[in-house]
N, C-alpha and C. Protein backbone atom coordinates (compact mmCIF):
# COMPACT_ATOMS: atom_id res chain seq x y z
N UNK A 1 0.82 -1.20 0.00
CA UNK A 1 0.00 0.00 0.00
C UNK A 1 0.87 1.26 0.00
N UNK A 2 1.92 1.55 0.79
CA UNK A 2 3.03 2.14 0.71
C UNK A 2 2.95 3.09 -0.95
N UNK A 3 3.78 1.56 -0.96
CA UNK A 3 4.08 1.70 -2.69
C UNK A 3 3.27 2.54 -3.44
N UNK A 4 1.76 2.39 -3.65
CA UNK A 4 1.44 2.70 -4.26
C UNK A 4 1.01 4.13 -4.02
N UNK A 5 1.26 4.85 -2.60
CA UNK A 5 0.83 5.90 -2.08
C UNK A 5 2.10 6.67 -2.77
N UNK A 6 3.03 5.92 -2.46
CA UNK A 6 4.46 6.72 -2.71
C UNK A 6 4.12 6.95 -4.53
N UNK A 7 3.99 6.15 -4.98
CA UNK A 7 3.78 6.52 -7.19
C UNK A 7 2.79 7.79 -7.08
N UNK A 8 1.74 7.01 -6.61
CA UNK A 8 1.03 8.30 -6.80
C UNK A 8 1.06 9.33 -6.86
N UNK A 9 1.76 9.89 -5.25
CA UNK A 9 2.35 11.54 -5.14
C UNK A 9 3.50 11.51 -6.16
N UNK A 10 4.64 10.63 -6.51
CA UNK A 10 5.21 10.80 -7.62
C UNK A 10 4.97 11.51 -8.86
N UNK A 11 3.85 10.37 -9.12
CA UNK A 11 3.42 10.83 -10.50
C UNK A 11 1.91 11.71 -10.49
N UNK A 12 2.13 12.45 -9.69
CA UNK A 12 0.68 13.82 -9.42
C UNK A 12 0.82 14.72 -9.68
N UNK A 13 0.70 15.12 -11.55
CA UNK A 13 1.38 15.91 -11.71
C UNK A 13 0.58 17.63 -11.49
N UNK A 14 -0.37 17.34 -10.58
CA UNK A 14 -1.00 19.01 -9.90
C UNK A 14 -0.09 18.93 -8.98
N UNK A 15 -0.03 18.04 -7.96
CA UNK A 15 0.91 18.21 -6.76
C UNK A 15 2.21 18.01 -6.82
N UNK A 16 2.53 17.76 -8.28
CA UNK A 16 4.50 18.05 -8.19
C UNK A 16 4.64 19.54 -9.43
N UNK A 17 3.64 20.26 -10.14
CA UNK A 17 3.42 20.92 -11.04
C UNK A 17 2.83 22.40 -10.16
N UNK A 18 2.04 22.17 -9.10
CA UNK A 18 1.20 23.31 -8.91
C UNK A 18 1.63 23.63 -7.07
N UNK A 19 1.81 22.84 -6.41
CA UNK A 19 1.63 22.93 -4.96
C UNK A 19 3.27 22.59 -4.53
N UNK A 20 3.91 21.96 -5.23
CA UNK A 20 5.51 22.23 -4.54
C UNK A 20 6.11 23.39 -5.37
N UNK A 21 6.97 24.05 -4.52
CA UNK A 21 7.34 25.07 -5.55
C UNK A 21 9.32 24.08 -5.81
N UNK A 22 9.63 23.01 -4.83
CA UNK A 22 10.69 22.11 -5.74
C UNK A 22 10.02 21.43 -6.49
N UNK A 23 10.86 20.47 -7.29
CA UNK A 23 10.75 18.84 -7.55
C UNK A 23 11.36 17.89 -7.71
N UNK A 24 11.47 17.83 -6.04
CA UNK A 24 11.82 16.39 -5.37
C UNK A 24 11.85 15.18 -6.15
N UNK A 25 10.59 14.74 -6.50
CA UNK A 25 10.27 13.41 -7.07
C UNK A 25 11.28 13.63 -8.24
N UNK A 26 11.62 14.04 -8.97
CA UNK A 26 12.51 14.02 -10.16
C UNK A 26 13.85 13.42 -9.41
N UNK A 27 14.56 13.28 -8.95
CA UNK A 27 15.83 12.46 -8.07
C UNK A 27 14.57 11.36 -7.40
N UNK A 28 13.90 10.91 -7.61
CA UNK A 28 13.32 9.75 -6.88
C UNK A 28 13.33 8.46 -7.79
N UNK A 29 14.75 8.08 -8.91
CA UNK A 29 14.80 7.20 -9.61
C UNK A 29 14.84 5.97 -9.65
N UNK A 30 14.90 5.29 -8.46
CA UNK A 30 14.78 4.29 -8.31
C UNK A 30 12.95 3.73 -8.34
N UNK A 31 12.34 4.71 -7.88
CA UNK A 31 10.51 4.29 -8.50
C UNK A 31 10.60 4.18 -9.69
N UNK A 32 10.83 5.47 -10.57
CA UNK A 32 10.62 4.99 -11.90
C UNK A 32 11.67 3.99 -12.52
N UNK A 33 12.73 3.45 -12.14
CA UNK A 33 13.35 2.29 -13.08
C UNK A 33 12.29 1.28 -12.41
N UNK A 34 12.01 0.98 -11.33
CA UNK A 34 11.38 -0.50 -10.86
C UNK A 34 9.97 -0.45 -12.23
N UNK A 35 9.30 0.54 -11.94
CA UNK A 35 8.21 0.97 -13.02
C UNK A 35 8.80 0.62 -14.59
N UNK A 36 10.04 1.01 -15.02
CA UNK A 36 10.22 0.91 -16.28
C UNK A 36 10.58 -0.78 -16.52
N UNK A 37 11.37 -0.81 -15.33
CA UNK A 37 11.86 -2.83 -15.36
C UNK A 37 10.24 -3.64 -15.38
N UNK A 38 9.37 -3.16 -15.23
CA UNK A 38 7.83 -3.93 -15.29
C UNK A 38 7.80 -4.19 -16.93
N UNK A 39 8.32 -3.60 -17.57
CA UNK A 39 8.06 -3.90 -18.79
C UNK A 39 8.99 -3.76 -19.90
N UNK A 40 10.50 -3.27 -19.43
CA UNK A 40 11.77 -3.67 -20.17
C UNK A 40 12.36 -4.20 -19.38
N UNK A 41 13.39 -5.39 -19.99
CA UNK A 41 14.71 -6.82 -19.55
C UNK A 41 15.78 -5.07 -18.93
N UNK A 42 16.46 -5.79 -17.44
CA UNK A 42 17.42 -4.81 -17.02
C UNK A 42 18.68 -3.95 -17.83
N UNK A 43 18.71 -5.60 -18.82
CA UNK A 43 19.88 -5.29 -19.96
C UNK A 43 19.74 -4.43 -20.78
N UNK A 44 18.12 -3.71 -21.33
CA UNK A 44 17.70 -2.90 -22.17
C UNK A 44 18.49 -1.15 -21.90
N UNK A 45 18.76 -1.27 -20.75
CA UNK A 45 19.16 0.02 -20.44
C UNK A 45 20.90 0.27 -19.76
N UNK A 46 21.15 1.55 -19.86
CA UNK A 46 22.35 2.02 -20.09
C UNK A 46 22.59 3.15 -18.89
N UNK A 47 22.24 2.85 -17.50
CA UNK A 47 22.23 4.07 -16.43
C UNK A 47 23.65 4.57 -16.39
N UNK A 48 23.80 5.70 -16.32
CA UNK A 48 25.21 6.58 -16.20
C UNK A 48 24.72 7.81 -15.48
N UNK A 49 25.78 8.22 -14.66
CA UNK A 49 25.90 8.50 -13.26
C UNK A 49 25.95 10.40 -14.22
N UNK A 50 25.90 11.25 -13.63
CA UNK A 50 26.07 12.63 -14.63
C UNK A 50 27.35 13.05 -14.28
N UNK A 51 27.91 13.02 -12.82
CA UNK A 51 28.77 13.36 -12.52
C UNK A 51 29.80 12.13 -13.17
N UNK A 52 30.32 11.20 -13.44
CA UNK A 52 30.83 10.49 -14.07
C UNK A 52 31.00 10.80 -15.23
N UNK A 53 29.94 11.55 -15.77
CA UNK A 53 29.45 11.41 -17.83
C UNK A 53 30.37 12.84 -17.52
N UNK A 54 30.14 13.51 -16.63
CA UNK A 54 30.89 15.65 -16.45
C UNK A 54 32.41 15.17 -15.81
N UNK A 55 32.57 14.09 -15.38
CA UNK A 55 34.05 13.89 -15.51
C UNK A 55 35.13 13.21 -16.39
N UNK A 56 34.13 12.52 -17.33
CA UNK A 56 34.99 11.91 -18.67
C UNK A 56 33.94 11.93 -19.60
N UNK A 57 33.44 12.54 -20.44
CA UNK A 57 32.43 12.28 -21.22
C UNK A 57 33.00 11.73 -22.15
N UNK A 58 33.99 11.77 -22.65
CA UNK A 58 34.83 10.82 -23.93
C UNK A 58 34.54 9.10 -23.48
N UNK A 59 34.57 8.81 -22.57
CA UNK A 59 34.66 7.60 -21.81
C UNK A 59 32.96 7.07 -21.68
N UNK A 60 32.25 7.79 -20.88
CA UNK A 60 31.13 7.81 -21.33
C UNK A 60 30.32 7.34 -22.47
N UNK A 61 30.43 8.56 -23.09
CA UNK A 61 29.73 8.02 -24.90
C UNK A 61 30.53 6.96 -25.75
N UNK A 62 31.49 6.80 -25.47
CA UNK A 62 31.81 5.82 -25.74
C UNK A 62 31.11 4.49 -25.56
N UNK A 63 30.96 4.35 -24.09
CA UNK A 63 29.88 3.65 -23.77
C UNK A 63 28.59 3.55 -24.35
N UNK A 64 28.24 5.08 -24.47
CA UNK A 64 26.73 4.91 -25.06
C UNK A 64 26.67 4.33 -26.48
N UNK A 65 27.83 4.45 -26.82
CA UNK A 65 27.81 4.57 -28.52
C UNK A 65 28.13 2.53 -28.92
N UNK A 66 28.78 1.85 -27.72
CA UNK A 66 28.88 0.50 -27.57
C UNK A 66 27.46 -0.20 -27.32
N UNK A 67 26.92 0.35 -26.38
CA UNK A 67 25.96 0.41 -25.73
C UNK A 67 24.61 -0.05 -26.84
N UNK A 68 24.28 1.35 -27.78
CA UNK A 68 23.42 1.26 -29.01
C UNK A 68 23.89 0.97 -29.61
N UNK A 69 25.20 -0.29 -30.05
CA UNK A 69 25.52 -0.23 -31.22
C UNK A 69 25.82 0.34 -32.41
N UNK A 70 26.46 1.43 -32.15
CA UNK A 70 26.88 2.65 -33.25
C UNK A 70 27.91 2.48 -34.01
N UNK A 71 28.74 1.33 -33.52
CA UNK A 71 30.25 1.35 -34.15
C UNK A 71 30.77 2.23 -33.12
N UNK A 72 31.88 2.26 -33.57
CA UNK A 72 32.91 3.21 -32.83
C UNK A 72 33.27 4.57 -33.22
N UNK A 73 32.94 5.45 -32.08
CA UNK A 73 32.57 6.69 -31.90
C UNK A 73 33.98 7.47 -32.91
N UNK A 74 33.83 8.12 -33.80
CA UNK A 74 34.89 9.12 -34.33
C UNK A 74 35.93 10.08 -33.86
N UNK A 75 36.79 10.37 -33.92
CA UNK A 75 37.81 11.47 -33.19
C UNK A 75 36.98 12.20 -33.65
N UNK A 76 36.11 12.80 -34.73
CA UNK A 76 35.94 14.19 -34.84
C UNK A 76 34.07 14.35 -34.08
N UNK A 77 33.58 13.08 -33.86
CA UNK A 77 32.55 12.94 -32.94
C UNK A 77 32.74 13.16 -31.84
N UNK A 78 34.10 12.19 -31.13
CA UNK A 78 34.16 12.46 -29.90
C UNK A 78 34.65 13.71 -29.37
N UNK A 79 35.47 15.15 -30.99
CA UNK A 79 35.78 16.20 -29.94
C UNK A 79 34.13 16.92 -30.20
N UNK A 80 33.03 16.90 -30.96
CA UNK A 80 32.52 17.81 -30.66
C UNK A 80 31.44 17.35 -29.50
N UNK A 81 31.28 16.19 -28.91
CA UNK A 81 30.89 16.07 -27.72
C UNK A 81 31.70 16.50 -26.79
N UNK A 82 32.97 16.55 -26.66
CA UNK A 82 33.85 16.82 -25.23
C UNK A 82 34.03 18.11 -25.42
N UNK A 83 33.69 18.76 -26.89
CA UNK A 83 33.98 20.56 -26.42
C UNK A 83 32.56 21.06 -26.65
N UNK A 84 31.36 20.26 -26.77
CA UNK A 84 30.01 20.97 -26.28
C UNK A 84 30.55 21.92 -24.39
N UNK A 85 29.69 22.56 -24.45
CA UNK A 85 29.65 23.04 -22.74
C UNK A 85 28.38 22.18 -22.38
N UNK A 86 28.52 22.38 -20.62
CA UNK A 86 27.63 21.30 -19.90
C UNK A 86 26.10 22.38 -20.20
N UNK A 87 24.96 21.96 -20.20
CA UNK A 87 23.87 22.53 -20.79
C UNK A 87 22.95 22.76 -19.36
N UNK A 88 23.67 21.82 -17.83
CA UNK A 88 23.44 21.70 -16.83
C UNK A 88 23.48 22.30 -15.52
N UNK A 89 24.57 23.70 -15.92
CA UNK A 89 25.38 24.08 -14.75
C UNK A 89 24.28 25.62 -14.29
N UNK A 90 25.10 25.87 -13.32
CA UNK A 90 24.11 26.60 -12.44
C UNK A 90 24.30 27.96 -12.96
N UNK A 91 22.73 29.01 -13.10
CA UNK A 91 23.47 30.36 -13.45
C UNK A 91 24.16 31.26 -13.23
N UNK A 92 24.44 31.61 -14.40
CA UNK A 92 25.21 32.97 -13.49
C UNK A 92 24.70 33.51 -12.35
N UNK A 93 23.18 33.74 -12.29
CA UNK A 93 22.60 34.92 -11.39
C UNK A 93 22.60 34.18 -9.93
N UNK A 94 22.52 32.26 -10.34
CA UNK A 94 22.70 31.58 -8.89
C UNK A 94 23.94 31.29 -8.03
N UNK A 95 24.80 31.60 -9.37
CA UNK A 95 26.47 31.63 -8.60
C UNK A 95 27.09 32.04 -7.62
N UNK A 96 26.55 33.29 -7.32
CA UNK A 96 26.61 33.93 -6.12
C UNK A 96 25.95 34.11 -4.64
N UNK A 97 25.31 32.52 -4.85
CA UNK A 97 24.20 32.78 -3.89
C UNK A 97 25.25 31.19 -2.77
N UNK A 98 26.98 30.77 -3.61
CA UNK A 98 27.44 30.15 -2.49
C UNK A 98 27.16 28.95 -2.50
N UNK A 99 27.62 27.95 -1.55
CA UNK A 99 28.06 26.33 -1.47
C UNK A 99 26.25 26.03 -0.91
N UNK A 100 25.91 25.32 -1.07
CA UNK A 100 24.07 24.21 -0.45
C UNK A 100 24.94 24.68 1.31
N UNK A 101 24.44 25.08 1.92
CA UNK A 101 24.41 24.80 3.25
C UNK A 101 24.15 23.74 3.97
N UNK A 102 24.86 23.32 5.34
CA UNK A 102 25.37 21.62 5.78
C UNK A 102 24.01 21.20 6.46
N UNK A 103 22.73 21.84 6.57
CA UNK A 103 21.67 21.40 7.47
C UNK A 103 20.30 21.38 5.73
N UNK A 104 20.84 21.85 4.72
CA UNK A 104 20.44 21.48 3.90
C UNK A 104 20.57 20.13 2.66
N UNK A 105 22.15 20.72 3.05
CA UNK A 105 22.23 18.79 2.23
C UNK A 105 22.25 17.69 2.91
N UNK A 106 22.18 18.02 4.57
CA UNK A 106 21.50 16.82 5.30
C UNK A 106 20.33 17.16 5.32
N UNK A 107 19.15 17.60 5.08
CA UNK A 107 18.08 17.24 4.57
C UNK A 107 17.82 16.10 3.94
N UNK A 108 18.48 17.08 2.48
CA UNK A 108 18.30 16.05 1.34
C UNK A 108 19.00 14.53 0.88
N UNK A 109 19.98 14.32 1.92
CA UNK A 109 20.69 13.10 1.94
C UNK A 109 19.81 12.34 3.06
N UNK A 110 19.01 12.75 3.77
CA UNK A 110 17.98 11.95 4.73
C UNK A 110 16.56 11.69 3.87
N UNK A 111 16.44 12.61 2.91
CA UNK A 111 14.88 12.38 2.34
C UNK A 111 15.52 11.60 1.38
N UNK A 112 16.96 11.39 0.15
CA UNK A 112 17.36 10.79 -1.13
C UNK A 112 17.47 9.76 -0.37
N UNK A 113 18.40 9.48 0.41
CA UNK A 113 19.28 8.23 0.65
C UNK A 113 18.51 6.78 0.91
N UNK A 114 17.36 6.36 1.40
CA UNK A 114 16.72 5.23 1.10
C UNK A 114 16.35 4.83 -0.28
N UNK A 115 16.14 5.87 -1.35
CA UNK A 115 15.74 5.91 -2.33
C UNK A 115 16.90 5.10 -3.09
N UNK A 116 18.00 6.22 -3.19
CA UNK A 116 19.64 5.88 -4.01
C UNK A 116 19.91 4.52 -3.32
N UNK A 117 19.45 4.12 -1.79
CA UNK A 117 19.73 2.81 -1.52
C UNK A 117 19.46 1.60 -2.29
N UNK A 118 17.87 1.99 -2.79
CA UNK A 118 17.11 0.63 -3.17
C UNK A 118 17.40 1.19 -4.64
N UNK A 119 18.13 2.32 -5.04
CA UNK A 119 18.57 2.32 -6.60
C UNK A 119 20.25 1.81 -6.81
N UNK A 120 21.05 1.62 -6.01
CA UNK A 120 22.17 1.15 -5.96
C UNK A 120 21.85 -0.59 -5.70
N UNK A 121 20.92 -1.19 -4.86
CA UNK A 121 20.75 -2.21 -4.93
C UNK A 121 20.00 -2.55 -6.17
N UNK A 122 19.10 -1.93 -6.74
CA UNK A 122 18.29 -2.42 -8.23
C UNK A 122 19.84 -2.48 -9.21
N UNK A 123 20.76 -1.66 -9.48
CA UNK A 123 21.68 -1.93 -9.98
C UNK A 123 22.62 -2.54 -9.74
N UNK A 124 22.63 -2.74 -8.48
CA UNK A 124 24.05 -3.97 -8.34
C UNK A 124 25.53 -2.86 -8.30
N UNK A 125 25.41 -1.32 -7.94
CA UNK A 125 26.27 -0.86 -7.90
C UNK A 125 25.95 0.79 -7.11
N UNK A 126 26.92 0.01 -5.78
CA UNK A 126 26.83 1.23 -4.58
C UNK A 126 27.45 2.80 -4.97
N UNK A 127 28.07 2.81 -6.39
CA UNK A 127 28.00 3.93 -6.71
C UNK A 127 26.75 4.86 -6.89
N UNK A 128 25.43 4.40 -6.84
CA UNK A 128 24.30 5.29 -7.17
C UNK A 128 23.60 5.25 -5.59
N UNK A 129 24.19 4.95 -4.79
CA UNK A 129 23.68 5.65 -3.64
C UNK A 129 24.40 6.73 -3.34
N UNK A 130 25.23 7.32 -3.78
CA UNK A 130 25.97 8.68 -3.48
C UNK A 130 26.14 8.68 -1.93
N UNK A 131 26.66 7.92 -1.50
CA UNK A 131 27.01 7.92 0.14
C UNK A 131 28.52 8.94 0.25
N UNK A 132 27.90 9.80 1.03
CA UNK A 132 29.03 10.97 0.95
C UNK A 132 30.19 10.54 2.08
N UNK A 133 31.41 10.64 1.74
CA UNK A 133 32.62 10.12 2.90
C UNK A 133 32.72 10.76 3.79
């Protein structure tokens, strides 16, 4: 029953669209892979970490490109992926607003971390629980 209380507010999209002004549920990936594994084989998919893909993306797509079967990725493919810029990073206007504060990212490492748990165990790799040292 849980379960299904927990999808729901997940996927509500007045109450993740209109009444939170975050969205939480978007880092809540381990619901939606169990949801997507209901109806694709584990092997169908290709999870990569972002911070991994923003520390070698050559290495990365490579992967992806093994991955879908592309053949092997080009020198002149792989520089214009590694000299794209990240499309991800924070703005200018938020730059100055300083580091997440330590009673905030323990928040959010108390509300993620069961989640990244049972998503590091769905994958078979404790790298996607982001357990901070």
């Amino acid at each position: 029953m849980l379960d299904y209380l927990l999808r729901a507010c997940i996927y509500n999209n007045t109450l993740n669209n209109a009444a939170m002004p975050v969205r939480l549920q978007v880092g809540l990936y381990a619901v939606y892979l169990l949801d997507w594994l209901t109806v694709f084989h584990k092997d169908q998919f290709l999870i990569l970490r972002l911070e991994d893909h923003a520390s070698n993306v050559k290495y990365t797509m490579h992967r992806v490109f093994q991955f879908l079967n592309l053949g092997p990725l080009s020198k002149k493919q792989e520089a214009l992926m590694t000299k794209s810029p990240a499309s991800n990073a924070r703005h200018p206007e938020d730059r100055n607003l300083g580091p997440m504060w330590q009673v905030t990212q323990k928040i959010l490492q108390d509300f993620y971390g069961p989640f990244n748990a049972r998503l590091a165990q769905i994958l078979t790799d404790e790298a996607f629980a982001w357990k901070t040292q």
